[in-house]
PDB file of N, CA and C in Angstrom:
ATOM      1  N   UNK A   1      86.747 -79.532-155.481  1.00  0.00           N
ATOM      2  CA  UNK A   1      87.948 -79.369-154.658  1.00  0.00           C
ATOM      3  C   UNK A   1      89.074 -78.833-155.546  1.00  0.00           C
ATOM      4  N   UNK A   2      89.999 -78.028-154.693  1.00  0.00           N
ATOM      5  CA  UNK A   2      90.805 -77.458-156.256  1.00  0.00           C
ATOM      6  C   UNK A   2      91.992 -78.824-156.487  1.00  0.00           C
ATOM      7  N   UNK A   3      93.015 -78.251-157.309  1.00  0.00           N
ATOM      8  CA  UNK A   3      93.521 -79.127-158.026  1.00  0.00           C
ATOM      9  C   UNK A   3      94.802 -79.003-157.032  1.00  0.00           C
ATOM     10  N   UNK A   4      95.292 -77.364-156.604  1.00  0.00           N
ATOM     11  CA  UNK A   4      96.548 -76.838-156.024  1.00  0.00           C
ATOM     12  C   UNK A   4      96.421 -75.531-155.365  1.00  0.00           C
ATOM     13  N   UNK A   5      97.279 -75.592-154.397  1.00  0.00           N
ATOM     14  CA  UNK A   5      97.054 -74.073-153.674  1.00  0.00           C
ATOM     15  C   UNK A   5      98.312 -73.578-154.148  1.00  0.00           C
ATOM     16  N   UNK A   6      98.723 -72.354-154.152  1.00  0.00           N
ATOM     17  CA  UNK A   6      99.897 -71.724-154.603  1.00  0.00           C
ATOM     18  C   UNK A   6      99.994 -71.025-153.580  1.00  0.00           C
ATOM     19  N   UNK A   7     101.221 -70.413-152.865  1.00  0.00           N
ATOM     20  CA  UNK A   7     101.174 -69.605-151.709  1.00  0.00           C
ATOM     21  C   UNK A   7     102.656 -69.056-152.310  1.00  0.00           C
ATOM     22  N   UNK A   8     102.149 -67.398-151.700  1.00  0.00           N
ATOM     23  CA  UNK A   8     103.650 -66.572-152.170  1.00  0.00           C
ATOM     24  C   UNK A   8     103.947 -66.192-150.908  1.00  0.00           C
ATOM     25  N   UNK A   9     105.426 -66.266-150.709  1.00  0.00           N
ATOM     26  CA  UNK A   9     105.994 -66.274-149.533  1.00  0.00           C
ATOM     27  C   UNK A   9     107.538 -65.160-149.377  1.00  0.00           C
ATOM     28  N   UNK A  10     107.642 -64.583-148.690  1.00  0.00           N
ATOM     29  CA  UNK A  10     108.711 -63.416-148.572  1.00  0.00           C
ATOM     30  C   UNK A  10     109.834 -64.600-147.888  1.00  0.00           C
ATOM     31  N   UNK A  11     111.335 -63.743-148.820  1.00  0.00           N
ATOM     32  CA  UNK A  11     112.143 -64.365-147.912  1.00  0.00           C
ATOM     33  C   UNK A  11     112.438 -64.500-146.098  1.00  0.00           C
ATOM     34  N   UNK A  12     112.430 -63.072-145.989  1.00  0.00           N
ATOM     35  CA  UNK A  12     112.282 -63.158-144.541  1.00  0.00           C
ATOM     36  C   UNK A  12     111.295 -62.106-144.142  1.00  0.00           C
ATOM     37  N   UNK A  13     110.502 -62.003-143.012  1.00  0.00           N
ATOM     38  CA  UNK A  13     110.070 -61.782-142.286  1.00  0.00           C
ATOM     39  C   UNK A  13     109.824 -60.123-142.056  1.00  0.00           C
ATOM     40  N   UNK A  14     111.117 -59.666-142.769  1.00  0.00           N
ATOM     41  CA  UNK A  14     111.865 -58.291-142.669  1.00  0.00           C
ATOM     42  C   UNK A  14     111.742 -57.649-143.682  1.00  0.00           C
ATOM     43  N   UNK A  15     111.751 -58.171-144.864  1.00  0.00           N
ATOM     44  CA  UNK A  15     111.725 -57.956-146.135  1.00  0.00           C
ATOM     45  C   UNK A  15     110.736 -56.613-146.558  1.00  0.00           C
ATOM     46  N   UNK A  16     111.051 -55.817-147.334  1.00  0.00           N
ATOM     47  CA  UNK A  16     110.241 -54.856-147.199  1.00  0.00           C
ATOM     48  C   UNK A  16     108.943 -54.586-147.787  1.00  0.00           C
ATOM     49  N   UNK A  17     107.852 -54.021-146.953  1.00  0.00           N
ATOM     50  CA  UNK A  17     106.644 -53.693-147.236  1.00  0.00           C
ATOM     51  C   UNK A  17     106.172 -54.933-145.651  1.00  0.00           C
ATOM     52  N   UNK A  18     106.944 -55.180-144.707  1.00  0.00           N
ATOM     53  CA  UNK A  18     106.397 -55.894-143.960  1.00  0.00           C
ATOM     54  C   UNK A  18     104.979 -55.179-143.299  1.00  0.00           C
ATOM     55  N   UNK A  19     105.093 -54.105-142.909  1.00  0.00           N
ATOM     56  CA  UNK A  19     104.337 -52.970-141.970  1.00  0.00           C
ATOM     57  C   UNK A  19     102.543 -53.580-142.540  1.00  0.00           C
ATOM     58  N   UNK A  20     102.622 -53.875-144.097  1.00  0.00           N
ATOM     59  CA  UNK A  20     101.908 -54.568-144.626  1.00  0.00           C
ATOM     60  C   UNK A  20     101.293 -56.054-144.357  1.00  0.00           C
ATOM     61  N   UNK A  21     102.081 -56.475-144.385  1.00  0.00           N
ATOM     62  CA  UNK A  21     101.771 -58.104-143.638  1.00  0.00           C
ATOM     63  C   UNK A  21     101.615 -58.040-142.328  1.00  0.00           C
ATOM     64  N   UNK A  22     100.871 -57.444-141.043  1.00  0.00           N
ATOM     65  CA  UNK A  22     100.587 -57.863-140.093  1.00  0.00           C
ATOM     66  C   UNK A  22      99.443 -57.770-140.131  1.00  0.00           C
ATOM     67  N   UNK A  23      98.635 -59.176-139.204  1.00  0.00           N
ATOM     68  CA  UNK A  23      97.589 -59.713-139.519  1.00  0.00           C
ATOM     69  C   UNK A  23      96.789 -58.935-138.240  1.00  0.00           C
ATOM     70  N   UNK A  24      95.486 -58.173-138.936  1.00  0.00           N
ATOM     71  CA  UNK A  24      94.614 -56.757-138.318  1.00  0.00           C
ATOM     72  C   UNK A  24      94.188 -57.781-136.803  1.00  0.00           C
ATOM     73  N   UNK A  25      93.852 -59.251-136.699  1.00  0.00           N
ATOM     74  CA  UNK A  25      93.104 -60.199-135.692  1.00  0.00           C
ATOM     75  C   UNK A  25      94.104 -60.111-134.566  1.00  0.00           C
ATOM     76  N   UNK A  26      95.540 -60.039-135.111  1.00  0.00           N
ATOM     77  CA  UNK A  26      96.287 -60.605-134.300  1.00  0.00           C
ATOM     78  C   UNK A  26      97.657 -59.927-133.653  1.00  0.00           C
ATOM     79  N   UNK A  27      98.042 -59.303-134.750  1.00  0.00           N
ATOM     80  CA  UNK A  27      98.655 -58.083-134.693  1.00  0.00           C
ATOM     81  C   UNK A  27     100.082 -58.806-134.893  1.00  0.00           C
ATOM     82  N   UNK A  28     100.110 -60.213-135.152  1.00  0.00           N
ATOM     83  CA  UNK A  28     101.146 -61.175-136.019  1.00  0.00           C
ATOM     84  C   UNK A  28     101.645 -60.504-137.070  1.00  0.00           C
ATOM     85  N   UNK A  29     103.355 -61.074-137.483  1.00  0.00           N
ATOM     86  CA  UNK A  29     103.621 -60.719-138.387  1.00  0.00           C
ATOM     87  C   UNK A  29     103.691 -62.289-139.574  1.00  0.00           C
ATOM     88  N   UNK A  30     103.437 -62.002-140.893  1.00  0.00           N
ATOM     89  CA  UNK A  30     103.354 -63.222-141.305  1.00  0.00           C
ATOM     90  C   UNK A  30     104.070 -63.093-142.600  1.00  0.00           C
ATOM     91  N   UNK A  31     104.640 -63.990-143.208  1.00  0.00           N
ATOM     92  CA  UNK A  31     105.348 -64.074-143.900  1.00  0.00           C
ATOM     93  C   UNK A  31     105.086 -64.471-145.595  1.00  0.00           C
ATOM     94  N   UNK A  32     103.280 -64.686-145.144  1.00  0.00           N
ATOM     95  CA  UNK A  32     103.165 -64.885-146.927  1.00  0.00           C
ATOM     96  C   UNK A  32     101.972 -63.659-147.506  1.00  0.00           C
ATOM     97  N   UNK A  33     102.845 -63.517-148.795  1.00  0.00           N
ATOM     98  CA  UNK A  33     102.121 -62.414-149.435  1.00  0.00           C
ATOM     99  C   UNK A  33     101.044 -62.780-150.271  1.00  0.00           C
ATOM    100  N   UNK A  34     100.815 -63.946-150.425  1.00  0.00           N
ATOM    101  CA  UNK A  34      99.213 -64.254-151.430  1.00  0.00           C
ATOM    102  C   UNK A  34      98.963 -65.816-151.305  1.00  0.00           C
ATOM    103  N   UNK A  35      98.019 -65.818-151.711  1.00  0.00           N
ATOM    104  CA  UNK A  35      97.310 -67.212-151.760  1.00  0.00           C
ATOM    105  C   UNK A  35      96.493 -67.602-152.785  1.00  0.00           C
ATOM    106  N   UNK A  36      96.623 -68.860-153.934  1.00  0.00           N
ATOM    107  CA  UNK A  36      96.060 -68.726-154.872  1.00  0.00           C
ATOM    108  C   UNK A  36      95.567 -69.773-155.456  1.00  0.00           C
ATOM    109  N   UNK A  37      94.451 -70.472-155.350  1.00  0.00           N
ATOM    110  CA  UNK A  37      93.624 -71.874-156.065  1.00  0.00           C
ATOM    111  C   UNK A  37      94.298 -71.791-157.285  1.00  0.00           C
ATOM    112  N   UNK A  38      94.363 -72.862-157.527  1.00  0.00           N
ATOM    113  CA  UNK A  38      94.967 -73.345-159.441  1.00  0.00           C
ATOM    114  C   UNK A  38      93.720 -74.490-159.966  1.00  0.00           C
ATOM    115  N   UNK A  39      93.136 -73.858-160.585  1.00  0.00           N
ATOM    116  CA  UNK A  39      92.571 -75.249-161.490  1.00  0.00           C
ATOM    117  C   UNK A  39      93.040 -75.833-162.463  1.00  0.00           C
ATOM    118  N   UNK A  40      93.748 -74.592-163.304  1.00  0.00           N
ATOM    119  CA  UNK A  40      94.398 -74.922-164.341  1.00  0.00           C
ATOM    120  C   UNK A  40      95.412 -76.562-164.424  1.00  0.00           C
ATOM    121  N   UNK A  41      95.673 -76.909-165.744  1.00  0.00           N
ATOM    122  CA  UNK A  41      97.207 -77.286-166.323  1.00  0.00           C
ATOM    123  C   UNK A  41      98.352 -76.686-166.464  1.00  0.00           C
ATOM    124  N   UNK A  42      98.574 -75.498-166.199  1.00  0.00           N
ATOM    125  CA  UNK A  42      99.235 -74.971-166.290  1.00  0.00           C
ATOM    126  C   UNK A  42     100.777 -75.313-165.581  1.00  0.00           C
ATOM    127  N   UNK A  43     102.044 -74.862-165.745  1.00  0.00           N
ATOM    128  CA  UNK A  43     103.192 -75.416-164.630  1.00  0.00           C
ATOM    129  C   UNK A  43     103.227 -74.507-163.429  1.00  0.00           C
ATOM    130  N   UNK A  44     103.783 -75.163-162.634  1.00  0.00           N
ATOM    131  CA  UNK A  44     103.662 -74.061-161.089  1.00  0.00           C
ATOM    132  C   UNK A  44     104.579 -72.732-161.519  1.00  0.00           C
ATOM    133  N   UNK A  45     104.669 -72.049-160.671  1.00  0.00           N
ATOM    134  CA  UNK A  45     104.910 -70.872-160.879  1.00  0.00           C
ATOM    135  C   UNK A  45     106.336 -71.099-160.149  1.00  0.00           C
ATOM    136  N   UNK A  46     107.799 -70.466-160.903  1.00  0.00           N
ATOM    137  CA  UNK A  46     108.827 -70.753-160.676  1.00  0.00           C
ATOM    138  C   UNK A  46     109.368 -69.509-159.637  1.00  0.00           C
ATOM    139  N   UNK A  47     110.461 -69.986-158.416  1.00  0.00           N
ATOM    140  CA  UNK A  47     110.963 -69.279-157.498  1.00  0.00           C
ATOM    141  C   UNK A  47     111.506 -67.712-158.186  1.00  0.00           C
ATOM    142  N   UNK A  48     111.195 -66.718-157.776  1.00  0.00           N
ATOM    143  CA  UNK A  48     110.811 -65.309-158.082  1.00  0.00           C
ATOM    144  C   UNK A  48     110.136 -64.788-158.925  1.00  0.00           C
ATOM    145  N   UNK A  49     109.409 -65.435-159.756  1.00  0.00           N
ATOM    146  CA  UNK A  49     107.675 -65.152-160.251  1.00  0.00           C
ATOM    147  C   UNK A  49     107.152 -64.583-159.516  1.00  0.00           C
ATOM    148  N   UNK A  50     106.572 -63.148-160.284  1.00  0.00           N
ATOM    149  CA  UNK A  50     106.108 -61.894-159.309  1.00  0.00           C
ATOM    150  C   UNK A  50     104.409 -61.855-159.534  1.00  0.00           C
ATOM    151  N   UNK A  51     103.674 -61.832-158.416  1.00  0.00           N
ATOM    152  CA  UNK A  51     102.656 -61.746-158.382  1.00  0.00           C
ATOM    153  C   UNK A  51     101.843 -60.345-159.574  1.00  0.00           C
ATOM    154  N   UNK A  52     100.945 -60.883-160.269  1.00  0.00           N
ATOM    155  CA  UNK A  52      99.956 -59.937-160.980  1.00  0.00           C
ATOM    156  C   UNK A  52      99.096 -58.521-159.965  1.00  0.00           C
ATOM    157  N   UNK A  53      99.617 -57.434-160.452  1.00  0.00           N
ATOM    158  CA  UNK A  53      98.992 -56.191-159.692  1.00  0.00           C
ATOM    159  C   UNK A  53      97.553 -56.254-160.412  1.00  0.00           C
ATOM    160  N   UNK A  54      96.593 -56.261-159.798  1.00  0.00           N
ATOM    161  CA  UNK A  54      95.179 -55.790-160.161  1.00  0.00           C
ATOM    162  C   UNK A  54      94.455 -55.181-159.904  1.00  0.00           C
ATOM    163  N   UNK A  55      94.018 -54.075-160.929  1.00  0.00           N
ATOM    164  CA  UNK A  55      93.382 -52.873-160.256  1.00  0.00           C
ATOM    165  C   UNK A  55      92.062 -52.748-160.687  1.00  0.00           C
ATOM    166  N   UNK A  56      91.285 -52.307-160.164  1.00  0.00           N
ATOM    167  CA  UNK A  56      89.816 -52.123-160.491  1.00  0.00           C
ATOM    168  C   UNK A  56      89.670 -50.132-160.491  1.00  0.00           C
ATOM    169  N   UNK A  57      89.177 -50.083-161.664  1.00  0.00           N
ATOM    170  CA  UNK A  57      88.485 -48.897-161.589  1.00  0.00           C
ATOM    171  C   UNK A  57      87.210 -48.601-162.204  1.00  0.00           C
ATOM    172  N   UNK A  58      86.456 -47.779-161.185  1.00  0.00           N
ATOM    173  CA  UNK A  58      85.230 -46.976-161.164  1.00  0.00           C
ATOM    174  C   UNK A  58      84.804 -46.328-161.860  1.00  0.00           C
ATOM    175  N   UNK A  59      83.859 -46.245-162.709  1.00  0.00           N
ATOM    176  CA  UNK A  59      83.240 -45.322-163.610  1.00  0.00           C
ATOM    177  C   UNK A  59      83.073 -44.273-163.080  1.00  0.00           C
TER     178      UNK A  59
END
């Protein structure tokens, strides 16, 4: 079971890149931008701590 969920959340609703956050099932708009298990010790992640971009590339 994990230890902590972390959830990143936009101030409002409006905030930009929303066009992004609507949910494809429902056609909802939603207000959080990630979701993230912690197993670690680590400390929580402090109010405007910016999420890690990760990219994968193809040989």
């Amino acid at each position: 079971m994990p230890k902590r969920l972390i959830v990143f959340k936009t101030e409002s609703l409006s905030s930009p890149g929303w066009e992004d956050r609507l949910l494809s099932h429902t056609g909802a708009l939603t207000s959080i931008l990630a979701e993230h298990y912690d197993y670690s010790d680590k400390p929580l992640p402090k109010t405007g701590d910016r999420l890690r971009n990760r990219v994968q590339f193809s040989a």
